[in-house]
Every structure is written in C-alpha cells, then in structure tokens.
N, C-alpha and C. Protein backbone atom coordinates (compact mmCIF):
# COMPACT_ATOMS: atom_id res chain seq x y z
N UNK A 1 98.94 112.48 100.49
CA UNK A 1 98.13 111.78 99.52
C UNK A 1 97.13 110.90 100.22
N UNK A 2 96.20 110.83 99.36
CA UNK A 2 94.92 110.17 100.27
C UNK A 2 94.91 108.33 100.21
N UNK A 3 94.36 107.47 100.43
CA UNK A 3 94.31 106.33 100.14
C UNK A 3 94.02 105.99 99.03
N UNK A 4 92.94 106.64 98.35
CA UNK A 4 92.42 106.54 97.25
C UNK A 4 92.72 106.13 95.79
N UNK A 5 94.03 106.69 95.52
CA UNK A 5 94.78 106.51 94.62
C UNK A 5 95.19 104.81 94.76
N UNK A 6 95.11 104.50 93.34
CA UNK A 6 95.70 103.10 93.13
C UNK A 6 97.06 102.73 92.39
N UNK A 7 97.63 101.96 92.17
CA UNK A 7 98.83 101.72 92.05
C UNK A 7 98.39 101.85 89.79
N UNK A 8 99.72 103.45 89.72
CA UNK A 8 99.71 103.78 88.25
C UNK A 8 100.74 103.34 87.78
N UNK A 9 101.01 103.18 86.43
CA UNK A 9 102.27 102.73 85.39
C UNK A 9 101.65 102.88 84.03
N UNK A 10 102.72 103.72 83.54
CA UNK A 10 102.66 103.94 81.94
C UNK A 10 104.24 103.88 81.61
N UNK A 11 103.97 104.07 80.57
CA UNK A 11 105.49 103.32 79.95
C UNK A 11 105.69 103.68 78.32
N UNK A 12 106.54 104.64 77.77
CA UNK A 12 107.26 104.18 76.53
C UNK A 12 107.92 104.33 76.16
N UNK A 13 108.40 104.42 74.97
CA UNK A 13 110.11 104.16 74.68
C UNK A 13 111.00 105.12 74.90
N UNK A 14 111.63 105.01 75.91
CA UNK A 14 112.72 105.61 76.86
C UNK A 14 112.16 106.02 77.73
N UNK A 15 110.72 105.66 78.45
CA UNK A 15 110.58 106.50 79.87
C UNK A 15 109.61 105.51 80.79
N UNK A 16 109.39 105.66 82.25
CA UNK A 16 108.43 104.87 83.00
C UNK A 16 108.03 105.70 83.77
N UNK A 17 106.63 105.77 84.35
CA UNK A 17 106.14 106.65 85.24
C UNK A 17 105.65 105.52 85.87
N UNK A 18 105.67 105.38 87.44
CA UNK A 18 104.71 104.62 88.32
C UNK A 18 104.33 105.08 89.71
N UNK A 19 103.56 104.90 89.86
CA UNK A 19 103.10 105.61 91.66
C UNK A 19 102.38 103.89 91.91
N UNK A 20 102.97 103.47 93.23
CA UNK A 20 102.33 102.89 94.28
C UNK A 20 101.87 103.42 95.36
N UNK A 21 100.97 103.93 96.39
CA UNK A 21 100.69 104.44 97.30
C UNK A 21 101.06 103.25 98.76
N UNK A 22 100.83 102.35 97.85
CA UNK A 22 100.89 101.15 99.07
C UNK A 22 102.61 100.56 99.51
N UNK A 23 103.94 101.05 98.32
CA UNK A 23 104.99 100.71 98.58
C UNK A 23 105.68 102.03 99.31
N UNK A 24 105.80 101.56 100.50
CA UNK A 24 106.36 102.63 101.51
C UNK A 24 107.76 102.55 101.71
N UNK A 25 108.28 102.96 101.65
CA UNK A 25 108.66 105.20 101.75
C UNK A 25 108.78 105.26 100.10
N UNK A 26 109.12 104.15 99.18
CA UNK A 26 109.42 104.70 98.24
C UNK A 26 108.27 104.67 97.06
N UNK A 27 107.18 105.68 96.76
CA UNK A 27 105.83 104.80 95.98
C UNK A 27 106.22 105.55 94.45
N UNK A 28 106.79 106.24 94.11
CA UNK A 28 107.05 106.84 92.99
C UNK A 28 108.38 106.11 92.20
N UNK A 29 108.32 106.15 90.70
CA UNK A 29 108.88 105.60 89.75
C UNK A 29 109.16 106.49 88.60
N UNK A 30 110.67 106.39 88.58
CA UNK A 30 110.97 107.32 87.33
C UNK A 30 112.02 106.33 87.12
N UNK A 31 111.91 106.28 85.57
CA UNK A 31 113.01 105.38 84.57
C UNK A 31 112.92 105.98 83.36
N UNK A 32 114.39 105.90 82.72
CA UNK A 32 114.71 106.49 80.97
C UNK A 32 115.53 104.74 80.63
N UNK A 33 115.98 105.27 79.62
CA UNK A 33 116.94 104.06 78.89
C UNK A 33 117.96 103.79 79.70
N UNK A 34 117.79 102.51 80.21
CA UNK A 34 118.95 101.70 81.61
C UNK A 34 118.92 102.29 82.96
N UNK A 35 118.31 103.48 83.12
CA UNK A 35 117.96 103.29 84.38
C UNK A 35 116.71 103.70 85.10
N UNK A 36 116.86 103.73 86.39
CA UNK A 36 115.39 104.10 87.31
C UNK A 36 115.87 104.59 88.74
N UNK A 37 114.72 104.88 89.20
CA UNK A 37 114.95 105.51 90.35
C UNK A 37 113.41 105.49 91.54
N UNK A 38 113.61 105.01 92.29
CA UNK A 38 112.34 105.17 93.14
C UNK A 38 112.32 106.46 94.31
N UNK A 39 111.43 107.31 94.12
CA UNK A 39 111.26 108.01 94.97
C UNK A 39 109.98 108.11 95.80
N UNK A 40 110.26 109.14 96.61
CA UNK A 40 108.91 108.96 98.23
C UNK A 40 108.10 109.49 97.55
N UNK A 41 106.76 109.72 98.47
CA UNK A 41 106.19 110.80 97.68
C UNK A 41 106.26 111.92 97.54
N UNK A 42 107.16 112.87 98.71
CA UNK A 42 106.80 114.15 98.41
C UNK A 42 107.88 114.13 97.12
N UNK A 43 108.75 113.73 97.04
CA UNK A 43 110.12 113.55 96.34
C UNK A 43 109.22 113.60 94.33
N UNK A 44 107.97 112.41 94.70
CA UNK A 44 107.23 112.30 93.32
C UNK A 44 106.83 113.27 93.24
N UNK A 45 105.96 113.71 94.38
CA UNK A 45 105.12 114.86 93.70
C UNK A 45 105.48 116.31 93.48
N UNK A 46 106.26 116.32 93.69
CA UNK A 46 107.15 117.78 93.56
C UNK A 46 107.87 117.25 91.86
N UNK A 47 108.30 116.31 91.73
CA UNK A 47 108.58 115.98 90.65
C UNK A 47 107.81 116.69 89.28
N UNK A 48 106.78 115.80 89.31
CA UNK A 48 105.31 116.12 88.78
C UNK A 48 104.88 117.25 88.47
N UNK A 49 105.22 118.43 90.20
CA UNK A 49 104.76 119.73 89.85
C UNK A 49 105.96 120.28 88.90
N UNK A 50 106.92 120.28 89.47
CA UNK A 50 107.88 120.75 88.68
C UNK A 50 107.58 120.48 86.86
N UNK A 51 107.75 119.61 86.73
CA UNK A 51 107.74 119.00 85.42
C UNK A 51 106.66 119.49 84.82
N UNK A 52 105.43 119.93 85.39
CA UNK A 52 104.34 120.47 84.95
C UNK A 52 104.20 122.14 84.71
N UNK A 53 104.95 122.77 85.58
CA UNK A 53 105.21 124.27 85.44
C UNK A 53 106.46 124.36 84.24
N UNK A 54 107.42 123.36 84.10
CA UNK A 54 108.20 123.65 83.11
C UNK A 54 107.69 123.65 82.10
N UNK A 55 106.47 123.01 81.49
CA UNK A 55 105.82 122.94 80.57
C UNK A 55 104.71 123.99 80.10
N UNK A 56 104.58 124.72 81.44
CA UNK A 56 103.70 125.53 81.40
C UNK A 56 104.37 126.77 81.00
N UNK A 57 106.11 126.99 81.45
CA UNK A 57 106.75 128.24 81.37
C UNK A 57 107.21 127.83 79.56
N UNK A 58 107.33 126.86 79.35
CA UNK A 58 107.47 126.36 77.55
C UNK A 58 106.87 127.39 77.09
N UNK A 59 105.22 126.91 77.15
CA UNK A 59 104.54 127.07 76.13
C UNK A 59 104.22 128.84 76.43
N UNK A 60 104.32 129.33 77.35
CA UNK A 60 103.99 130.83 77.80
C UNK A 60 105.30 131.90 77.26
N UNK A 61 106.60 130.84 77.16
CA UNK A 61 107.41 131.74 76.32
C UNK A 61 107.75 131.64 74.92
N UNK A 62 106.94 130.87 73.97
CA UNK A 62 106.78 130.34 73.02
C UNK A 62 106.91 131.84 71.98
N UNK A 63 105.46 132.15 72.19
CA UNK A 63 105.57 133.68 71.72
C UNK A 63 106.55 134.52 71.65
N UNK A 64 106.99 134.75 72.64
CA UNK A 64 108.56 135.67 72.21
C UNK A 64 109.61 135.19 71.56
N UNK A 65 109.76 133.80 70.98
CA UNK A 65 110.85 133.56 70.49
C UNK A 65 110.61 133.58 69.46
N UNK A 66 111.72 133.20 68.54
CA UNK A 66 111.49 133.14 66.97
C UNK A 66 111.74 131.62 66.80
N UNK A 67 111.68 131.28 65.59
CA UNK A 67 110.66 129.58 65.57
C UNK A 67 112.26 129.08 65.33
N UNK A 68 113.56 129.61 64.68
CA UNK A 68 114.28 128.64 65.24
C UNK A 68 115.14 128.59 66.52
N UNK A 69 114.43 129.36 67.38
CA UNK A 69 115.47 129.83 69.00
C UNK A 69 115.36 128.42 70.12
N UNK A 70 116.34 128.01 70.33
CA UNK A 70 116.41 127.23 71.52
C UNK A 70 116.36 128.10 72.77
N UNK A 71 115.76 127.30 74.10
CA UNK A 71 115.52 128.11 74.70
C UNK A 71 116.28 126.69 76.16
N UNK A 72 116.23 127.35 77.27
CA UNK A 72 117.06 126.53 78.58
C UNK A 72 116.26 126.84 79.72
N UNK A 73 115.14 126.40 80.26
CA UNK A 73 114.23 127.02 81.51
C UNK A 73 114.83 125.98 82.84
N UNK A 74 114.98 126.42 83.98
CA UNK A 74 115.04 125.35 85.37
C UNK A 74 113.63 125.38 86.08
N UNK A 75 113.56 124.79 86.73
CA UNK A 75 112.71 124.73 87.86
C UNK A 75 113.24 123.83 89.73
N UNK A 76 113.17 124.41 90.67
CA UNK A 76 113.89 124.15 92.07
C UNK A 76 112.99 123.68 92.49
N UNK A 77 113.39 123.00 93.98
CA UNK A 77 112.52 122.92 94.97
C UNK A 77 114.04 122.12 95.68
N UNK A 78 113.79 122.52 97.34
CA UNK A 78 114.54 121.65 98.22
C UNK A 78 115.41 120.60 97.46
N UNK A 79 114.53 119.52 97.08
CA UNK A 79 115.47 117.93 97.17
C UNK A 79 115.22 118.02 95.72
N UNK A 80 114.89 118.74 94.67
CA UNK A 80 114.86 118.16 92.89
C UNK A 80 114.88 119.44 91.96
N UNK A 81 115.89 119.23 91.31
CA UNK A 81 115.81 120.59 90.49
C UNK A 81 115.54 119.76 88.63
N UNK A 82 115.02 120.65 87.85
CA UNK A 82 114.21 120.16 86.98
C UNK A 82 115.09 121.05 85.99
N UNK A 83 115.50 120.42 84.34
CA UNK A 83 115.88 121.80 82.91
C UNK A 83 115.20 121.04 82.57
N UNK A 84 114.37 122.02 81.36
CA UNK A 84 114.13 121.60 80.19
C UNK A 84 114.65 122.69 79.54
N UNK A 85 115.22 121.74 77.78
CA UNK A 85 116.34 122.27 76.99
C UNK A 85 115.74 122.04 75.61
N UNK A 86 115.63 123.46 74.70
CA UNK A 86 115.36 122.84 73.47
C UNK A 86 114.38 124.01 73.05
N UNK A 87 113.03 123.49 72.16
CA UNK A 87 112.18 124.50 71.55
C UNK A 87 111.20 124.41 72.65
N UNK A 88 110.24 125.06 72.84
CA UNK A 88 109.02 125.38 73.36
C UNK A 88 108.06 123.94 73.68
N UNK A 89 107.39 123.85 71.81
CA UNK A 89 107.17 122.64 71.79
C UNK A 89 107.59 121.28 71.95
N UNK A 90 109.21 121.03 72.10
CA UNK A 90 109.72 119.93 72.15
C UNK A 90 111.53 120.31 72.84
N UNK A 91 110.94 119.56 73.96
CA UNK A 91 112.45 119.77 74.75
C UNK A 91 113.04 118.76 75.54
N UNK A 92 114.28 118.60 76.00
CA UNK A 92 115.04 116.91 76.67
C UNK A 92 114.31 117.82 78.28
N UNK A 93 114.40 116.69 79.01
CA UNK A 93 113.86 117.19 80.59
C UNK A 93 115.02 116.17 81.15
N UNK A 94 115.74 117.26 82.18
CA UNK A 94 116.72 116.33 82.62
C UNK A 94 116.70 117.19 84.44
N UNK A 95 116.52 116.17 85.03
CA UNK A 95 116.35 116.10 86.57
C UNK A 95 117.77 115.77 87.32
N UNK A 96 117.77 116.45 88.74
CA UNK A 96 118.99 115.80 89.61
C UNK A 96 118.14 115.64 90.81
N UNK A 97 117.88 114.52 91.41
CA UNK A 97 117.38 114.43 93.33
C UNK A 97 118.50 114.84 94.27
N UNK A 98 118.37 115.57 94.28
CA UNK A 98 119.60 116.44 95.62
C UNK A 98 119.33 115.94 97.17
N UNK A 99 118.10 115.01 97.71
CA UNK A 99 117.79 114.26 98.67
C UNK A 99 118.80 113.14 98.45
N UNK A 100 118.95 112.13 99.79
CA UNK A 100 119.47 111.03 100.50
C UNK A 100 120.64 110.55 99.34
N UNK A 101 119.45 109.87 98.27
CA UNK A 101 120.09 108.90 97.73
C UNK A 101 120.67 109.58 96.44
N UNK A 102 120.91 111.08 96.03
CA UNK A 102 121.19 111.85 94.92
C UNK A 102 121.64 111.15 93.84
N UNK A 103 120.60 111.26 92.56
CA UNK A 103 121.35 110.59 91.19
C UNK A 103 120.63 112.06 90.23
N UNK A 104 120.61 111.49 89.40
CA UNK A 104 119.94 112.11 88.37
C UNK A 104 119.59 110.95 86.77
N UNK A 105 118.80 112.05 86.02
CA UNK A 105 118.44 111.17 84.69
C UNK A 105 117.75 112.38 83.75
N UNK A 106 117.81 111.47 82.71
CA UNK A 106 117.12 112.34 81.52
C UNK A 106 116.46 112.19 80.33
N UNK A 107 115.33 112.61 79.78
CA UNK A 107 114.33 112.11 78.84
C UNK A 107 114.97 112.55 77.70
N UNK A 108 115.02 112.35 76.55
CA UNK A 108 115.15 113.37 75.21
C UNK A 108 113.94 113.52 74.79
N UNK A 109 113.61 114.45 74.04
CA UNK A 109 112.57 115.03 73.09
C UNK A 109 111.49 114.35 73.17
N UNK A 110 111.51 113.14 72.59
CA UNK A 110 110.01 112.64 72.35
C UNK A 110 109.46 111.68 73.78
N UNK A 111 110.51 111.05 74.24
CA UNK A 111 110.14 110.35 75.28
C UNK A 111 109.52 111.43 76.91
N UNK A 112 110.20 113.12 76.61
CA UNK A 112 109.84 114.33 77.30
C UNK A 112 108.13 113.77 76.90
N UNK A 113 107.98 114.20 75.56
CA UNK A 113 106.34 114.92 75.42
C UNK A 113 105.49 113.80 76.20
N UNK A 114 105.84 112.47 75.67
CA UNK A 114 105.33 110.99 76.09
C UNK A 114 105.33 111.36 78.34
N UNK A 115 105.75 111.80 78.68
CA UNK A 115 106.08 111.59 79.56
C UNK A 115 105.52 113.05 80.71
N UNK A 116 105.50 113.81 80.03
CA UNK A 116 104.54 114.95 80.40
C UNK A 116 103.31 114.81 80.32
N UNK A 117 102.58 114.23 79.29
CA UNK A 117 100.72 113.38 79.36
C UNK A 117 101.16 112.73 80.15
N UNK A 118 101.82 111.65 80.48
CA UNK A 118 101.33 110.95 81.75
C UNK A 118 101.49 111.20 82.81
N UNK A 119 102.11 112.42 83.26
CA UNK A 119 102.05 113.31 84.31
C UNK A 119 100.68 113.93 84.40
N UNK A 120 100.16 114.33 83.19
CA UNK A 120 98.81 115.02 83.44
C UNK A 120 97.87 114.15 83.77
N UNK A 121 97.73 112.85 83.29
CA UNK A 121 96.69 111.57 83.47
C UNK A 121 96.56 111.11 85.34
N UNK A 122 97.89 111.73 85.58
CA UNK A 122 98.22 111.40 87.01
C UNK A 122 97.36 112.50 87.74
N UNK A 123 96.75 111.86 88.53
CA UNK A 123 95.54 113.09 89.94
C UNK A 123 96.12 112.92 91.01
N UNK A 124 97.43 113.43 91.67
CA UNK A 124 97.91 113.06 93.06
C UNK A 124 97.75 114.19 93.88
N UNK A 125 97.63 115.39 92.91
CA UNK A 125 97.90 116.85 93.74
C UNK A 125 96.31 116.74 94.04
C-alpha cells in the first residue's frame, strides 16, 4: 500500500471498518457487536478482496436459484477464510483469521450489506 491513503472509519449498527496506514503492523479494523479485531495489512486487504468476490459470486448466482433458495458460498486465502450464508441479495458474512492471533467474527444480514459499501468506498487495492 502506498502512503497515500489516509486513516478510514465507518461504522454502523453491528459493524466497524477502519484502515490506519500509519498504525504499524496492525492498520486494519474489523468489529461486529462486542467485539473487534485488528489486522495487518495484507491480513485487511485480502479481507476486503475476499469479501468483495463473495459478493460478486452472490449476485452471479442469483439467477439460478429460485427466490426462496438459501444459498452457502466460501471464499480462502492462506491466513482468512470468508462464508457468506443466506439469499443472494442478503446474507450473514462470517470470517475466521487462521494467522498468529486466530479468532473469528460475524455480521448478520443487514449490518453484511452496510459493510460491503464500505468495503467498496475503500481504494487500497
């Protein structure tokens, strides 16, 4: 990541997104209801991508289902594996960090959609 980027935070009910570039090793911020988690950056930005292709494999399998089908997609990488669970349009996103400090957490439904725009508002890639 370049210097450029300035220190982000959005926030709402049940979720936090934040990037510092300037708080080292850990500049990324993820929080739901009671907890949080700081991660590095590659740790964020893989986050991010992830979270962004799950949304992308949503809406691309939308079409084949029928409107009341739940559907269960993952997404990997090394240190973070990503579900989203539910309909197309509206699904819980629930993460595990398989790096150092391993926890996990999870959005439900609306605090997901809330929380996917501010992934997109984010320019890190």
């Amino acid at each position: 990541m370049s210097e450029q980027f300035t220190k982000f935070i959005q926030e709402g009910q049940g979720w936090r997104l934040g990037w510092d570039p300037a708080a080292i090793p850990y500049c990324g911020l993820l929080a739901g209801y009671e907890w949080a988690i700081e991660l590095t950056n590659d740790e964020f930005q893989t986050f991010c991508r992830l979270a962004l292709e799950l949304k992308e494999t949503m809406a691309a399998i939308a079409a084949e289902l029928m409107e009341e089908e739940r559907i269960v997609c993952e997404a990997e990488a090394a240190s973070l594996w990503l579900e989203a669970e539910g309909f197309p349009q509206a699904y819980n996103l629930r993460f595990i960090l398989n790096s150092g400090r391993r926890c996990e957490g999870m959005w439900e439904t609306e605090s997901t959609q809330q929380l996917i725009q501010a992934i997109g508002h984010l320019t890190l890639f």
